[in-house]
PDB file of N, CA and C in Angstrom:
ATOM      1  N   UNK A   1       0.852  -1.179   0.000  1.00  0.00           N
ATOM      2  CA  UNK A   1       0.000   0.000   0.000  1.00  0.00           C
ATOM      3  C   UNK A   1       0.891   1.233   0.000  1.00  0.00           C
ATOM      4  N   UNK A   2       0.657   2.335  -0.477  1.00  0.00           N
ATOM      5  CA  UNK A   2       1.371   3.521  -0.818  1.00  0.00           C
ATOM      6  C   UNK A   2       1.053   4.444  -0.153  1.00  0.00           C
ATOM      7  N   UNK A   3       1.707   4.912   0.238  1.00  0.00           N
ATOM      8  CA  UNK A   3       2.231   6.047   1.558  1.00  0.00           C
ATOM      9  C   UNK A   3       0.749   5.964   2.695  1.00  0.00           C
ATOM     10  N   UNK A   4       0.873   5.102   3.744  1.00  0.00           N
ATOM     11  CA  UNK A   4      -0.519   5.236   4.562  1.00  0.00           C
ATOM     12  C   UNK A   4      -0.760   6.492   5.502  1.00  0.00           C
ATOM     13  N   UNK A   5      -1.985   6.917   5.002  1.00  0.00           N
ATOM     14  CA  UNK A   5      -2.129   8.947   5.691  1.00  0.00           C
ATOM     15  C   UNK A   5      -1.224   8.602   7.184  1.00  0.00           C
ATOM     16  N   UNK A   6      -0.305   9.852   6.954  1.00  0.00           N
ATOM     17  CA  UNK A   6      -0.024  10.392   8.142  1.00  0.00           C
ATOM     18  C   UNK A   6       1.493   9.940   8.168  1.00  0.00           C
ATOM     19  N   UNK A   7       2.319   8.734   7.623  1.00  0.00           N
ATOM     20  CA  UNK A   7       3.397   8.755   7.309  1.00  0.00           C
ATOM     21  C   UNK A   7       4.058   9.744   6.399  1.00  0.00           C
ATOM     22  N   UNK A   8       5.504   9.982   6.897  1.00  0.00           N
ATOM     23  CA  UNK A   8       6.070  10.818   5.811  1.00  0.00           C
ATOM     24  C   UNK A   8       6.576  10.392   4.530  1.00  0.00           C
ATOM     25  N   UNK A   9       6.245  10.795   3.911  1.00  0.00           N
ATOM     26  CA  UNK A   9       6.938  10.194   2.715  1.00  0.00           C
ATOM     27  C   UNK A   9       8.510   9.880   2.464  1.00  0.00           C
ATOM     28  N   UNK A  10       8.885   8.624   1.093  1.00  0.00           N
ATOM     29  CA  UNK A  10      10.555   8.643   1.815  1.00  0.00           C
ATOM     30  C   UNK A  10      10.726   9.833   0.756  1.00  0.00           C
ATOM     31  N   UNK A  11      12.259  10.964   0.702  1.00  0.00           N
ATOM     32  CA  UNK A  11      12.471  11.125  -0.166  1.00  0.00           C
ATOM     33  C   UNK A  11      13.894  10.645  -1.347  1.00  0.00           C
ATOM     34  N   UNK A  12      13.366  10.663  -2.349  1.00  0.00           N
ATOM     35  CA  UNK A  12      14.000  10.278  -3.214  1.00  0.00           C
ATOM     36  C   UNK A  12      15.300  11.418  -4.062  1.00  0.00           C
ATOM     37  N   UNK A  13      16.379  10.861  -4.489  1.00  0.00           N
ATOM     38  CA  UNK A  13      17.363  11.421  -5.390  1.00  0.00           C
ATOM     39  C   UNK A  13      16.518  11.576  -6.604  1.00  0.00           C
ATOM     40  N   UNK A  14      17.309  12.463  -7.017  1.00  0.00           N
ATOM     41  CA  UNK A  14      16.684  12.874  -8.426  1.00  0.00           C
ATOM     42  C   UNK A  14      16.772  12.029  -9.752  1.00  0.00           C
ATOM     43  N   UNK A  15      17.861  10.838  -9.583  1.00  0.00           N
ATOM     44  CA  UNK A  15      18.134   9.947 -10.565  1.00  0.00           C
ATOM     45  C   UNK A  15      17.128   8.699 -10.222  1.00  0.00           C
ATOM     46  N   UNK A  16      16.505   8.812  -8.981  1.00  0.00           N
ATOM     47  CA  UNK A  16      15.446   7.892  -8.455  1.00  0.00           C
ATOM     48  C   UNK A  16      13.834   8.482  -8.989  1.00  0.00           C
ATOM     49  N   UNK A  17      13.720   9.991  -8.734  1.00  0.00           N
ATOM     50  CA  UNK A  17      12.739  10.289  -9.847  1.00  0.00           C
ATOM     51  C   UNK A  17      12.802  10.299 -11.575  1.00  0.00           C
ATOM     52  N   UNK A  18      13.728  10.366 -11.864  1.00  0.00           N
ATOM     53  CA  UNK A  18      13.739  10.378 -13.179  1.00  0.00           C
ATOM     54  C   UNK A  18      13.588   9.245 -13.931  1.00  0.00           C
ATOM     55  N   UNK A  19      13.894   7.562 -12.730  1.00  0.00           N
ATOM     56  CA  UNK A  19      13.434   6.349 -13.219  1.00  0.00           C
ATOM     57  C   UNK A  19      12.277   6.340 -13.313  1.00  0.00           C
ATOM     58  N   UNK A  20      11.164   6.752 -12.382  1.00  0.00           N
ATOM     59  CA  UNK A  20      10.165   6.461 -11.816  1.00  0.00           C
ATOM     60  C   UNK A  20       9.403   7.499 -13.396  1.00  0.00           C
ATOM     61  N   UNK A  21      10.128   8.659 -13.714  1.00  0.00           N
ATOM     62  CA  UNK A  21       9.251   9.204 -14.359  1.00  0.00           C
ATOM     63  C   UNK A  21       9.208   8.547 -16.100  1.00  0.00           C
ATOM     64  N   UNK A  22      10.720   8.459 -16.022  1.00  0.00           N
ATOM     65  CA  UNK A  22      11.100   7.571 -17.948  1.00  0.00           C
ATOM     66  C   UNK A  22      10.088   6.470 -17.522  1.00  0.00           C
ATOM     67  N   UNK A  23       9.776   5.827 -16.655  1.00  0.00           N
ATOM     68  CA  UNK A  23       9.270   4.580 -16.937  1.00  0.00           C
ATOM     69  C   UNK A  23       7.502   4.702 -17.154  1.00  0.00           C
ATOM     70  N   UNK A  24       7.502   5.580 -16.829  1.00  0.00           N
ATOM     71  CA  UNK A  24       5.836   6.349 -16.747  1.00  0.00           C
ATOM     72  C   UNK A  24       5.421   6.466 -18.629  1.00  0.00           C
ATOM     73  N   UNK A  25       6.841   7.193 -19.308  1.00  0.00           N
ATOM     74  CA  UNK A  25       6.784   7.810 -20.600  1.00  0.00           C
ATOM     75  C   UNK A  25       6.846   6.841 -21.351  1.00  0.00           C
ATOM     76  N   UNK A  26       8.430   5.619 -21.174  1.00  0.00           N
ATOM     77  CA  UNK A  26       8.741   5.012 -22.203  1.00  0.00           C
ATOM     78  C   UNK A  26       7.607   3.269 -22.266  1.00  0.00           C
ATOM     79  N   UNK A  27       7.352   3.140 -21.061  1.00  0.00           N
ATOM     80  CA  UNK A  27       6.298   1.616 -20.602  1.00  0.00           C
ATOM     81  C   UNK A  27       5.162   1.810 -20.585  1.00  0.00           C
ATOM     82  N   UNK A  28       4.469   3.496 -20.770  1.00  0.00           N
ATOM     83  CA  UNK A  28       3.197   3.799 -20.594  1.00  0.00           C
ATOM     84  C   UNK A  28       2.710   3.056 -18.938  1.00  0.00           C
ATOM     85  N   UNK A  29       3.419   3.495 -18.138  1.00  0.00           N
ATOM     86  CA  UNK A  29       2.767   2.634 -16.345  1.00  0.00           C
ATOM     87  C   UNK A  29       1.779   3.668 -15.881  1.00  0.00           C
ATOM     88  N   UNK A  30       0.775   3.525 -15.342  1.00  0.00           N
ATOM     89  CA  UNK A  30       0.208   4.439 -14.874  1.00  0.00           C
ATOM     90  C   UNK A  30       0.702   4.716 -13.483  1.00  0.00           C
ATOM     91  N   UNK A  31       0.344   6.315 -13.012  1.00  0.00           N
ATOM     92  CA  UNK A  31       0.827   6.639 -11.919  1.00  0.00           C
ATOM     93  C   UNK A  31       0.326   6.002 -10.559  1.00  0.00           C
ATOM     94  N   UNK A  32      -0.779   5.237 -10.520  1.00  0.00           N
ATOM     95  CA  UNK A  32      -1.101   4.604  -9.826  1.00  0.00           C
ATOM     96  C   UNK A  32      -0.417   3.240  -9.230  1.00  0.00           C
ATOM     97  N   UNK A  33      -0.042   2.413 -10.810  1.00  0.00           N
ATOM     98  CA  UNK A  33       1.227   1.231 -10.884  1.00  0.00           C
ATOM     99  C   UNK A  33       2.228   1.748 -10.443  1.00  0.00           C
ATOM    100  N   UNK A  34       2.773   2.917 -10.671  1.00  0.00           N
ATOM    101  CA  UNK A  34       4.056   3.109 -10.287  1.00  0.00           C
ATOM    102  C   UNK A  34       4.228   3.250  -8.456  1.00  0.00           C
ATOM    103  N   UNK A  35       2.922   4.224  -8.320  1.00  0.00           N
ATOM    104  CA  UNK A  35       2.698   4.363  -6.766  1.00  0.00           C
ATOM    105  C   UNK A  35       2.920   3.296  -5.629  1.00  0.00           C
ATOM    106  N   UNK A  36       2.457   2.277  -6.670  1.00  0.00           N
ATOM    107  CA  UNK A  36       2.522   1.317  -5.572  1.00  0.00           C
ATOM    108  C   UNK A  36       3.498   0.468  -5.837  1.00  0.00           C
ATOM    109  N   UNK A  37       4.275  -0.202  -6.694  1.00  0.00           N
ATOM    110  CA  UNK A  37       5.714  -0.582  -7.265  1.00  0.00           C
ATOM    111  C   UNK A  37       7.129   0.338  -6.412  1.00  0.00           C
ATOM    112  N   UNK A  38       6.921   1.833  -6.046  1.00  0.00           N
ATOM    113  CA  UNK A  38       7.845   2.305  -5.499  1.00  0.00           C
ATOM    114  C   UNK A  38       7.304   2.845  -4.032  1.00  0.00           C
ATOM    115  N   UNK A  39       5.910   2.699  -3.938  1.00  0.00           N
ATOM    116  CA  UNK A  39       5.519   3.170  -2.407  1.00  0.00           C
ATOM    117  C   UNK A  39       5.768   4.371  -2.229  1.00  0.00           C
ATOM    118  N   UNK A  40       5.456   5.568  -3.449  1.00  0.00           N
ATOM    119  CA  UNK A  40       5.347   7.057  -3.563  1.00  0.00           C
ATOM    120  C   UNK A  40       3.799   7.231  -3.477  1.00  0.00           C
ATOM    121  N   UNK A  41       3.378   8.700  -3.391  1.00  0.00           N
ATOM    122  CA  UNK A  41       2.348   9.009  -3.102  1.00  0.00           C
ATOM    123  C   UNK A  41       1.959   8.913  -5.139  1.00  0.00           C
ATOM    124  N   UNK A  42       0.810   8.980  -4.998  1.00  0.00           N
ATOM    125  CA  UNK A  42      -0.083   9.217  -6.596  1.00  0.00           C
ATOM    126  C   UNK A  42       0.441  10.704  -7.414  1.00  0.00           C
ATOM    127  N   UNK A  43       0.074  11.648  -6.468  1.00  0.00           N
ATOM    128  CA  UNK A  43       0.003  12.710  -6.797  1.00  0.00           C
ATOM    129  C   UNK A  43       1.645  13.272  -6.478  1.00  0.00           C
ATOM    130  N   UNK A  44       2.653  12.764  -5.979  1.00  0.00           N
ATOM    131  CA  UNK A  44       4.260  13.276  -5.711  1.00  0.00           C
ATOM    132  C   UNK A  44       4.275  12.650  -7.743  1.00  0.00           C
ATOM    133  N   UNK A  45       3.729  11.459  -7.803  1.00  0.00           N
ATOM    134  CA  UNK A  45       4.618  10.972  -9.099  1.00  0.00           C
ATOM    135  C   UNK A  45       4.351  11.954 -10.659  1.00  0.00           C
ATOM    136  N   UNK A  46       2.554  12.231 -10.295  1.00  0.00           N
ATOM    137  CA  UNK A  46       1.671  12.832 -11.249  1.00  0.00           C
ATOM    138  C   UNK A  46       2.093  14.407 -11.273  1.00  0.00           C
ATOM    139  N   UNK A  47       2.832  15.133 -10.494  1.00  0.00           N
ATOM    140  CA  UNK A  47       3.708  16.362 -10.061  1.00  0.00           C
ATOM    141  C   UNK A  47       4.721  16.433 -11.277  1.00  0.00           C
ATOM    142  N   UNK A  48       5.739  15.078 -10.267  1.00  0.00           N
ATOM    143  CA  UNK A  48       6.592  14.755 -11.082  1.00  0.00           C
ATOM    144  C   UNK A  48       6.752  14.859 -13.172  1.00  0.00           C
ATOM    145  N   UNK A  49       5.601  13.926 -13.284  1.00  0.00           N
ATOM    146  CA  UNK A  49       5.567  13.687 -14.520  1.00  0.00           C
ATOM    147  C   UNK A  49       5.260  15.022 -15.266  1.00  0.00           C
ATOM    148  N   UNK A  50       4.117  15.850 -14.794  1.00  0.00           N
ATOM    149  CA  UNK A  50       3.608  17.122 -15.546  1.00  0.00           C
ATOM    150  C   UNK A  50       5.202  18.288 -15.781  1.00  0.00           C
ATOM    151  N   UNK A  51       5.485  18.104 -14.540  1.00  0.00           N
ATOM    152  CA  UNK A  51       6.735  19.338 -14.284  1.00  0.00           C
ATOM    153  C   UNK A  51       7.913  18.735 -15.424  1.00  0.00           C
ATOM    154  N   UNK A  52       8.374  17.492 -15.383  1.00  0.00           N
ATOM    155  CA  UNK A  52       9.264  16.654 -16.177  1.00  0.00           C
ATOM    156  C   UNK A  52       8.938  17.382 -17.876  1.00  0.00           C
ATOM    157  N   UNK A  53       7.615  17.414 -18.084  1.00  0.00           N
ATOM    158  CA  UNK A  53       7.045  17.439 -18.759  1.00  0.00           C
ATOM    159  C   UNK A  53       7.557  18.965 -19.623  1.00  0.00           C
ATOM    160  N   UNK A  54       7.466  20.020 -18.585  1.00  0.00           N
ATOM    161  CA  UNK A  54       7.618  21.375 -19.039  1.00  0.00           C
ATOM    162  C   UNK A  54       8.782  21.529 -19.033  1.00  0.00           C
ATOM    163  N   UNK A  55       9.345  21.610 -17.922  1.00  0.00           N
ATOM    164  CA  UNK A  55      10.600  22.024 -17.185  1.00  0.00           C
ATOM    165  C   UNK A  55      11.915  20.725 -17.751  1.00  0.00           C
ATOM    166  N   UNK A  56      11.580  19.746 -18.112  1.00  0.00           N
ATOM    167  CA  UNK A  56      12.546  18.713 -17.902  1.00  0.00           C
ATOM    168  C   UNK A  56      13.159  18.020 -17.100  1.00  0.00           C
ATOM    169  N   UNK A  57      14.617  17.680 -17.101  1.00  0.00           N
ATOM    170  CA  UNK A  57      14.404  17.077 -16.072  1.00  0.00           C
ATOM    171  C   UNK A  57      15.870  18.073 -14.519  1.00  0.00           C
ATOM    172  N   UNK A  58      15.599  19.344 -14.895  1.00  0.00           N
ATOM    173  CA  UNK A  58      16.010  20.246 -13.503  1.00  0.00           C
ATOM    174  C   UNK A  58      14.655  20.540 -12.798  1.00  0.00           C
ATOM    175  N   UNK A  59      13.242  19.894 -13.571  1.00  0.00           N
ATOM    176  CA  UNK A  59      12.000  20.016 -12.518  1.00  0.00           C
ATOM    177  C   UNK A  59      11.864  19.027 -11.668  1.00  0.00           C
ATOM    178  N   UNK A  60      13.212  17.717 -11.690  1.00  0.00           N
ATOM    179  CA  UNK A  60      13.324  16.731 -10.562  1.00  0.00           C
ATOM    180  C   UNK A  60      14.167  17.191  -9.262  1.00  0.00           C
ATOM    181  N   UNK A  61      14.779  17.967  -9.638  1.00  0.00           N
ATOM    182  CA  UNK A  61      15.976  18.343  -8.465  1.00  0.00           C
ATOM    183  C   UNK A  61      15.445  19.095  -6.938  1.00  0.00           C
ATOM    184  N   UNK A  62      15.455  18.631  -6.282  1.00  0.00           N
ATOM    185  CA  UNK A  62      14.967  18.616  -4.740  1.00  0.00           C
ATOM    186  C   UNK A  62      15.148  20.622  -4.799  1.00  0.00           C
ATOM    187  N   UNK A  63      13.965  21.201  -4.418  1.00  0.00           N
ATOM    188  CA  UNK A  63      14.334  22.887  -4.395  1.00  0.00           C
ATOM    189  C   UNK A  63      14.224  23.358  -2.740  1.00  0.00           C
ATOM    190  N   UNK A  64      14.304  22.076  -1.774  1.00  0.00           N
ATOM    191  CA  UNK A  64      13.919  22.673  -0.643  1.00  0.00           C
ATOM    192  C   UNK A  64      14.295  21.534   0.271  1.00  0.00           C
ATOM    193  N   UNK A  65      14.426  21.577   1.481  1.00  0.00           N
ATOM    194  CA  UNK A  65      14.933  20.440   2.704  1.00  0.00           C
ATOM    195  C   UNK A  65      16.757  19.796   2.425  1.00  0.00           C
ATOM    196  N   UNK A  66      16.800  18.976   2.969  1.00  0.00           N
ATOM    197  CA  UNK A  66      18.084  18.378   3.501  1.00  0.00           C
ATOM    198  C   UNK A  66      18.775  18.598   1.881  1.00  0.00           C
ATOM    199  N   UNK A  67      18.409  18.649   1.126  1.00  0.00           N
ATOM    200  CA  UNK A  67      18.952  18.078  -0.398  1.00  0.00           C
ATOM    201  C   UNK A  67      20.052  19.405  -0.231  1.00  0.00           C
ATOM    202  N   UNK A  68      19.034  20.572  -0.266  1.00  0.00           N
ATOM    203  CA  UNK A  68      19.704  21.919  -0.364  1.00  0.00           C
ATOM    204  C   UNK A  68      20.677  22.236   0.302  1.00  0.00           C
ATOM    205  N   UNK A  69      20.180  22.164   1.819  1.00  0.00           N
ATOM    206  CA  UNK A  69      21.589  22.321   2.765  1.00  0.00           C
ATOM    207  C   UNK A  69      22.803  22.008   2.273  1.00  0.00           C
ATOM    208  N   UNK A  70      22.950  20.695   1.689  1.00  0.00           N
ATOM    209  CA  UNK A  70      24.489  20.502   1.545  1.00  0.00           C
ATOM    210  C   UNK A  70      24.727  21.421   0.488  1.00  0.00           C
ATOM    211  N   UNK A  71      24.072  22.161  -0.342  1.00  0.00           N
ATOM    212  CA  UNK A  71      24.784  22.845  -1.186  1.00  0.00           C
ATOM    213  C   UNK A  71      24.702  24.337  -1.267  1.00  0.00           C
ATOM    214  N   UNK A  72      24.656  24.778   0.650  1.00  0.00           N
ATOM    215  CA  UNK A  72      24.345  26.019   1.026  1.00  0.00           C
ATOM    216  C   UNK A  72      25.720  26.872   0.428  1.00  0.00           C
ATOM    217  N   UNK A  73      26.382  27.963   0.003  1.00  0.00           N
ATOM    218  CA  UNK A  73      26.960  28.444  -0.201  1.00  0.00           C
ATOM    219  C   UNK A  73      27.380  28.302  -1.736  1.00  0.00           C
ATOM    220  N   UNK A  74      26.633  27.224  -2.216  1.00  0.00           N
ATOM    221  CA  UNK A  74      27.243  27.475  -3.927  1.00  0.00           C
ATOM    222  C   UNK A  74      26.221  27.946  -4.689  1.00  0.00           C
ATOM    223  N   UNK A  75      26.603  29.262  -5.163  1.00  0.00           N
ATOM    224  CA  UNK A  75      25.114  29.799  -6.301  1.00  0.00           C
ATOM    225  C   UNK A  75      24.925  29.025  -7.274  1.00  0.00           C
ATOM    226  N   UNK A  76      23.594  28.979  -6.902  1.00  0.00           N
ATOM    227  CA  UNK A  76      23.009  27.954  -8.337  1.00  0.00           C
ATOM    228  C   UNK A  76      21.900  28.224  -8.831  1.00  0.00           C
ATOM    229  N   UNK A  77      21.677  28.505 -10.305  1.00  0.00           N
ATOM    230  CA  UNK A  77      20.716  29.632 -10.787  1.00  0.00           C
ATOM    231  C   UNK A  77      19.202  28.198 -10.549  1.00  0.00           C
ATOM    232  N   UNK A  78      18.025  29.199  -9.779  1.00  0.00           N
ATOM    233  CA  UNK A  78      17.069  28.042  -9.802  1.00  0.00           C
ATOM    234  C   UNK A  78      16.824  27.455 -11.171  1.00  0.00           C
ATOM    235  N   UNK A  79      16.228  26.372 -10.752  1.00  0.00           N
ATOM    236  CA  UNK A  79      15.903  26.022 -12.386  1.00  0.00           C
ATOM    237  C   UNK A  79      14.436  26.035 -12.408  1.00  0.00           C
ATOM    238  N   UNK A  80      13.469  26.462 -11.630  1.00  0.00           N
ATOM    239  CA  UNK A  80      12.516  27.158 -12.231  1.00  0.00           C
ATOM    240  C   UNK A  80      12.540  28.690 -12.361  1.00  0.00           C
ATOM    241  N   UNK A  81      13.542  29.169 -12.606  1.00  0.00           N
ATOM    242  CA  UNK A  81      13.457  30.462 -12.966  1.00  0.00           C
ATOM    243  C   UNK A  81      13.980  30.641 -14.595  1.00  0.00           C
ATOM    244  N   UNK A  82      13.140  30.014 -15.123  1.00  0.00           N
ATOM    245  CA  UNK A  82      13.453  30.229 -16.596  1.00  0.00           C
ATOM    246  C   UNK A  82      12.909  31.441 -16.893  1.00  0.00           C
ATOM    247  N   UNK A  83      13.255  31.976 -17.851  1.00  0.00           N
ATOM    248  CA  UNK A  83      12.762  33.561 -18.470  1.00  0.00           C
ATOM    249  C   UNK A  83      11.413  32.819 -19.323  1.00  0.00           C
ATOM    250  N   UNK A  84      11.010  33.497 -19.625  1.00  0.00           N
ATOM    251  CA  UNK A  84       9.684  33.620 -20.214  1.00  0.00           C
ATOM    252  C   UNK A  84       9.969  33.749 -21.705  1.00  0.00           C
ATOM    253  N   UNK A  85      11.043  33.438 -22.541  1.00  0.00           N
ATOM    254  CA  UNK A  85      11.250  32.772 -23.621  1.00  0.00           C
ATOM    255  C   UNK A  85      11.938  31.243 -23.569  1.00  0.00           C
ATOM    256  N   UNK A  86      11.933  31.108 -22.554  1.00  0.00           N
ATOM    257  CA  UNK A  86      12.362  29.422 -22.116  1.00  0.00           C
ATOM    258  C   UNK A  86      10.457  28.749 -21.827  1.00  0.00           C
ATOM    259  N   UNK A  87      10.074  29.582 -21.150  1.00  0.00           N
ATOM    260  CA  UNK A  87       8.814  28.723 -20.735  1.00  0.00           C
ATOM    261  C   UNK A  87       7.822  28.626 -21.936  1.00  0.00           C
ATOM    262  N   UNK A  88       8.034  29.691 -22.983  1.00  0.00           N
ATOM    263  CA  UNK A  88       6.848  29.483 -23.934  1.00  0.00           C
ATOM    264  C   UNK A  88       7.268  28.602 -24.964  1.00  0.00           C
ATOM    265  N   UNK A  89       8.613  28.124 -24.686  1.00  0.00           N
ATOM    266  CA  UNK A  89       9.408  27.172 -25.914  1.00  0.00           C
ATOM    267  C   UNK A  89       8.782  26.170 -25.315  1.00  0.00           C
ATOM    268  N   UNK A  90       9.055  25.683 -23.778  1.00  0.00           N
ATOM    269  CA  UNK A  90       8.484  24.816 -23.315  1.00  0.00           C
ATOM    270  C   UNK A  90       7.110  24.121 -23.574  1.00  0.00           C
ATOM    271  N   UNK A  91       6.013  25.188 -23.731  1.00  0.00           N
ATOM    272  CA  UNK A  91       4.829  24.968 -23.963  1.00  0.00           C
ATOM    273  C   UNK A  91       4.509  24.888 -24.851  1.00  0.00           C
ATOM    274  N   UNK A  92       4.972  25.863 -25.615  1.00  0.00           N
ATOM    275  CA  UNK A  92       4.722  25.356 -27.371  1.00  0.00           C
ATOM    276  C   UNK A  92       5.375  24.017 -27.490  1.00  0.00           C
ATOM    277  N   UNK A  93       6.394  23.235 -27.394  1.00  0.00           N
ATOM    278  CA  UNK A  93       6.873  21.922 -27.519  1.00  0.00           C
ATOM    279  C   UNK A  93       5.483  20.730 -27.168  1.00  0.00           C
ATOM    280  N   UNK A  94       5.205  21.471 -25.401  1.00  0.00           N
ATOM    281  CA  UNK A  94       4.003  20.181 -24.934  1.00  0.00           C
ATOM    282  C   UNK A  94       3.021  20.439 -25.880  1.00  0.00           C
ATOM    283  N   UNK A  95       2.443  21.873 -26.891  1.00  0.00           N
ATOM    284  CA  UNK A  95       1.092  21.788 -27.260  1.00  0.00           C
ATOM    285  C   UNK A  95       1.574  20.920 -28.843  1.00  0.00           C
ATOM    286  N   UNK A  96       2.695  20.888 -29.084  1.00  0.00           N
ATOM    287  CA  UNK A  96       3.041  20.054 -30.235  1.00  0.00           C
ATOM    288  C   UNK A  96       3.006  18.798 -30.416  1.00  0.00           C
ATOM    289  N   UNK A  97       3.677  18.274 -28.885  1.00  0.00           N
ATOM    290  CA  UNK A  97       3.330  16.974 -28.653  1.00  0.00           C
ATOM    291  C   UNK A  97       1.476  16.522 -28.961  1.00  0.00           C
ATOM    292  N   UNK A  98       0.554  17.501 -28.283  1.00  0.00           N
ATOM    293  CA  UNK A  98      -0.820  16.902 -28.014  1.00  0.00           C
ATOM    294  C   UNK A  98      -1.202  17.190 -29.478  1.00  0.00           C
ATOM    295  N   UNK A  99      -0.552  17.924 -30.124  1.00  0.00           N
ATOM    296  CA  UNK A  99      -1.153  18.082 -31.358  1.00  0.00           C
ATOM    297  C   UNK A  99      -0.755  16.730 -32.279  1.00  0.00           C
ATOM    298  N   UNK A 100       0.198  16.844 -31.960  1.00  0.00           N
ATOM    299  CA  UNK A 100       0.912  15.182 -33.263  1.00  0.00           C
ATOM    300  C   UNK A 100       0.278  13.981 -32.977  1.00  0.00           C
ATOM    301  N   UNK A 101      -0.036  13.967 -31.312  1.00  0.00           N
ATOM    302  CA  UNK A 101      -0.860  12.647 -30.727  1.00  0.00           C
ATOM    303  C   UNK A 101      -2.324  12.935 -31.358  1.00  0.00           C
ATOM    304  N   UNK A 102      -3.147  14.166 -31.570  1.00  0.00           N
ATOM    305  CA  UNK A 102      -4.398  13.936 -32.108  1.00  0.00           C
ATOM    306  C   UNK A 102      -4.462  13.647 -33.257  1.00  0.00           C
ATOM    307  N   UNK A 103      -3.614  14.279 -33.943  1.00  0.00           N
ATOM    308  CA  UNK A 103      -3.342  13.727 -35.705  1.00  0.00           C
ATOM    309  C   UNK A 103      -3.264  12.037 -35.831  1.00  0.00           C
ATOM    310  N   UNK A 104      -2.522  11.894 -35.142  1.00  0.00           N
ATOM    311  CA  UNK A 104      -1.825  10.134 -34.924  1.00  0.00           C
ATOM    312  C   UNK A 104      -3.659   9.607 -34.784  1.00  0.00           C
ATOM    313  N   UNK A 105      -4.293  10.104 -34.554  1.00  0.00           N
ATOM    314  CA  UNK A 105      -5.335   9.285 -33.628  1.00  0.00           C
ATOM    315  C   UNK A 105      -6.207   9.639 -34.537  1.00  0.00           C
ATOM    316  N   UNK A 106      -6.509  10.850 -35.136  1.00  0.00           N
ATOM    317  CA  UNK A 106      -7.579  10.657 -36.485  1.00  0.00           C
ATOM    318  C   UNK A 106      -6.921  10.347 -37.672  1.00  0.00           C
ATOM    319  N   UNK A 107      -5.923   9.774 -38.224  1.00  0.00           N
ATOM    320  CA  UNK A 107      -5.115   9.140 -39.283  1.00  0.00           C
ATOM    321  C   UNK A 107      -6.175   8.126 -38.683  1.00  0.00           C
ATOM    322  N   UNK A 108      -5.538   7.115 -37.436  1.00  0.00           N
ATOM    323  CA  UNK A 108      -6.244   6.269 -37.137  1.00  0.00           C
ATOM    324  C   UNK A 108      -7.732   5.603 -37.294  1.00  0.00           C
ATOM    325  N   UNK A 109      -8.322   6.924 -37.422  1.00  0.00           N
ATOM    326  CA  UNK A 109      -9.982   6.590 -37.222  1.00  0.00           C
ATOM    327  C   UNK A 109     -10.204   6.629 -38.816  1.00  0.00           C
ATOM    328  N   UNK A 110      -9.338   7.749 -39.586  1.00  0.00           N
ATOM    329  CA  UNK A 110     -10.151   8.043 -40.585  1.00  0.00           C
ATOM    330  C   UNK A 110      -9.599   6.648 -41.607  1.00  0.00           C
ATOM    331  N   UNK A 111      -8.689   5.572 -41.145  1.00  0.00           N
ATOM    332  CA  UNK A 111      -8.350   4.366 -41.781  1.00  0.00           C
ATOM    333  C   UNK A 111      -9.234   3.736 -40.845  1.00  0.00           C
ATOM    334  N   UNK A 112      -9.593   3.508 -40.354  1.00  0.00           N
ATOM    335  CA  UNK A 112     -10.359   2.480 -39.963  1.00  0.00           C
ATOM    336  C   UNK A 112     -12.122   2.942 -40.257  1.00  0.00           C
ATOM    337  N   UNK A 113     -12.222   3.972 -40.610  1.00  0.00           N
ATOM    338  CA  UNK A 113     -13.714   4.145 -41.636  1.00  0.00           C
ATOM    339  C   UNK A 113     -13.708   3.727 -43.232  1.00  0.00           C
ATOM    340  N   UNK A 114     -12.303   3.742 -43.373  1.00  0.00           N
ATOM    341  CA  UNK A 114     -12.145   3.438 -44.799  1.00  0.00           C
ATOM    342  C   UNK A 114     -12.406   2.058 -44.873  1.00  0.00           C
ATOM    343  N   UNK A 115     -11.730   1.329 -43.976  1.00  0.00           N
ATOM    344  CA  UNK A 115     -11.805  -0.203 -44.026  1.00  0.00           C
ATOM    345  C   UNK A 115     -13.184  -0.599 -43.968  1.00  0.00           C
ATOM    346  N   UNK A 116     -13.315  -0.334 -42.938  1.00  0.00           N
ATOM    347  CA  UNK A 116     -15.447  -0.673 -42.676  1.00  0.00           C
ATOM    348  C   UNK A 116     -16.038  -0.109 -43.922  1.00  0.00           C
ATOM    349  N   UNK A 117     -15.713   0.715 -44.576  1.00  0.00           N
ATOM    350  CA  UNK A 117     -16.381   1.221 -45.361  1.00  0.00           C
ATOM    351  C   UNK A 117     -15.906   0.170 -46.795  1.00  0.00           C
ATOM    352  N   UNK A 118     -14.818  -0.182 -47.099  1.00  0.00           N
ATOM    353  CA  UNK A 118     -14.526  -0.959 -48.145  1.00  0.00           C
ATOM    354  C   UNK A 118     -14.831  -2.681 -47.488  1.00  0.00           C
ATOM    355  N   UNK A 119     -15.784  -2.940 -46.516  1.00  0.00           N
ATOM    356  CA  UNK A 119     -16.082  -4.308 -46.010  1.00  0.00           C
ATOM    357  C   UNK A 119     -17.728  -4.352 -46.632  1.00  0.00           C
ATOM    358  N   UNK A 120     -18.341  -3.194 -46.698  1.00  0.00           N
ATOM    359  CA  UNK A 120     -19.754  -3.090 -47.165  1.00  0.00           C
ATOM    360  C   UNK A 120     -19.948  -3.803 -48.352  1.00  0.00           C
TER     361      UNK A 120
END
């Protein structure tokens, strides 16, 4: 069972999210399978994946608690502070993706009306 209310969650390295998230993309797992395969919360993985998504993968890197401390004194530009010609590249990329997946999917339909239609 995956994270039972009121436990803390464990946390993970960032090369430990980035398995959890490739395997989401490249195996199609749902975040639910994965939840319970690594004993993360639903919604830490479904975070994960959206942010992965925009940001890449400096939207895995711990921005707060023990992670940081050790690297108190070395400047390090955040990595959600992209300028606002980084973030709209970003988004235009994801609305490209959903666009190529709907194309992919009425290619699909509009061959499979053809077929039914050449079975008449």
């Amino acid at each position: 069972m995956a994270n039972i209310k009121g436990n803390k969650s464990i946390i993970l390295s960032t090369q430990e999210k980035e398995i959890i998230v490739k395997e989401h993309f490249e195996k199609q797992m749902t975040f639910s399978q994965l939840s319970k395969k690594y004993n993360v919360s639903y919604s830490a993985i479904r975070k994960w994946c959206l942010d992965y998504e925009i940001y890449g993968l400096s939207a895995l890197e711990s921005q707060t608690g023990k992670m940081n401390v050790k690297q108190k004194g070395k400047a390090k530009p955040s990595s959600r502070s992209l300028d606002s010609k980084d973030r709209e590249i970003a988004m235009l990329k994801k609305q490209l993706k959903q666009a190529n997946m709907e194309r992919d999917i009425w290619k699909k339909f509009d061959e499979l009306m053809r077929e039914s239609q050449k079975k008449k």
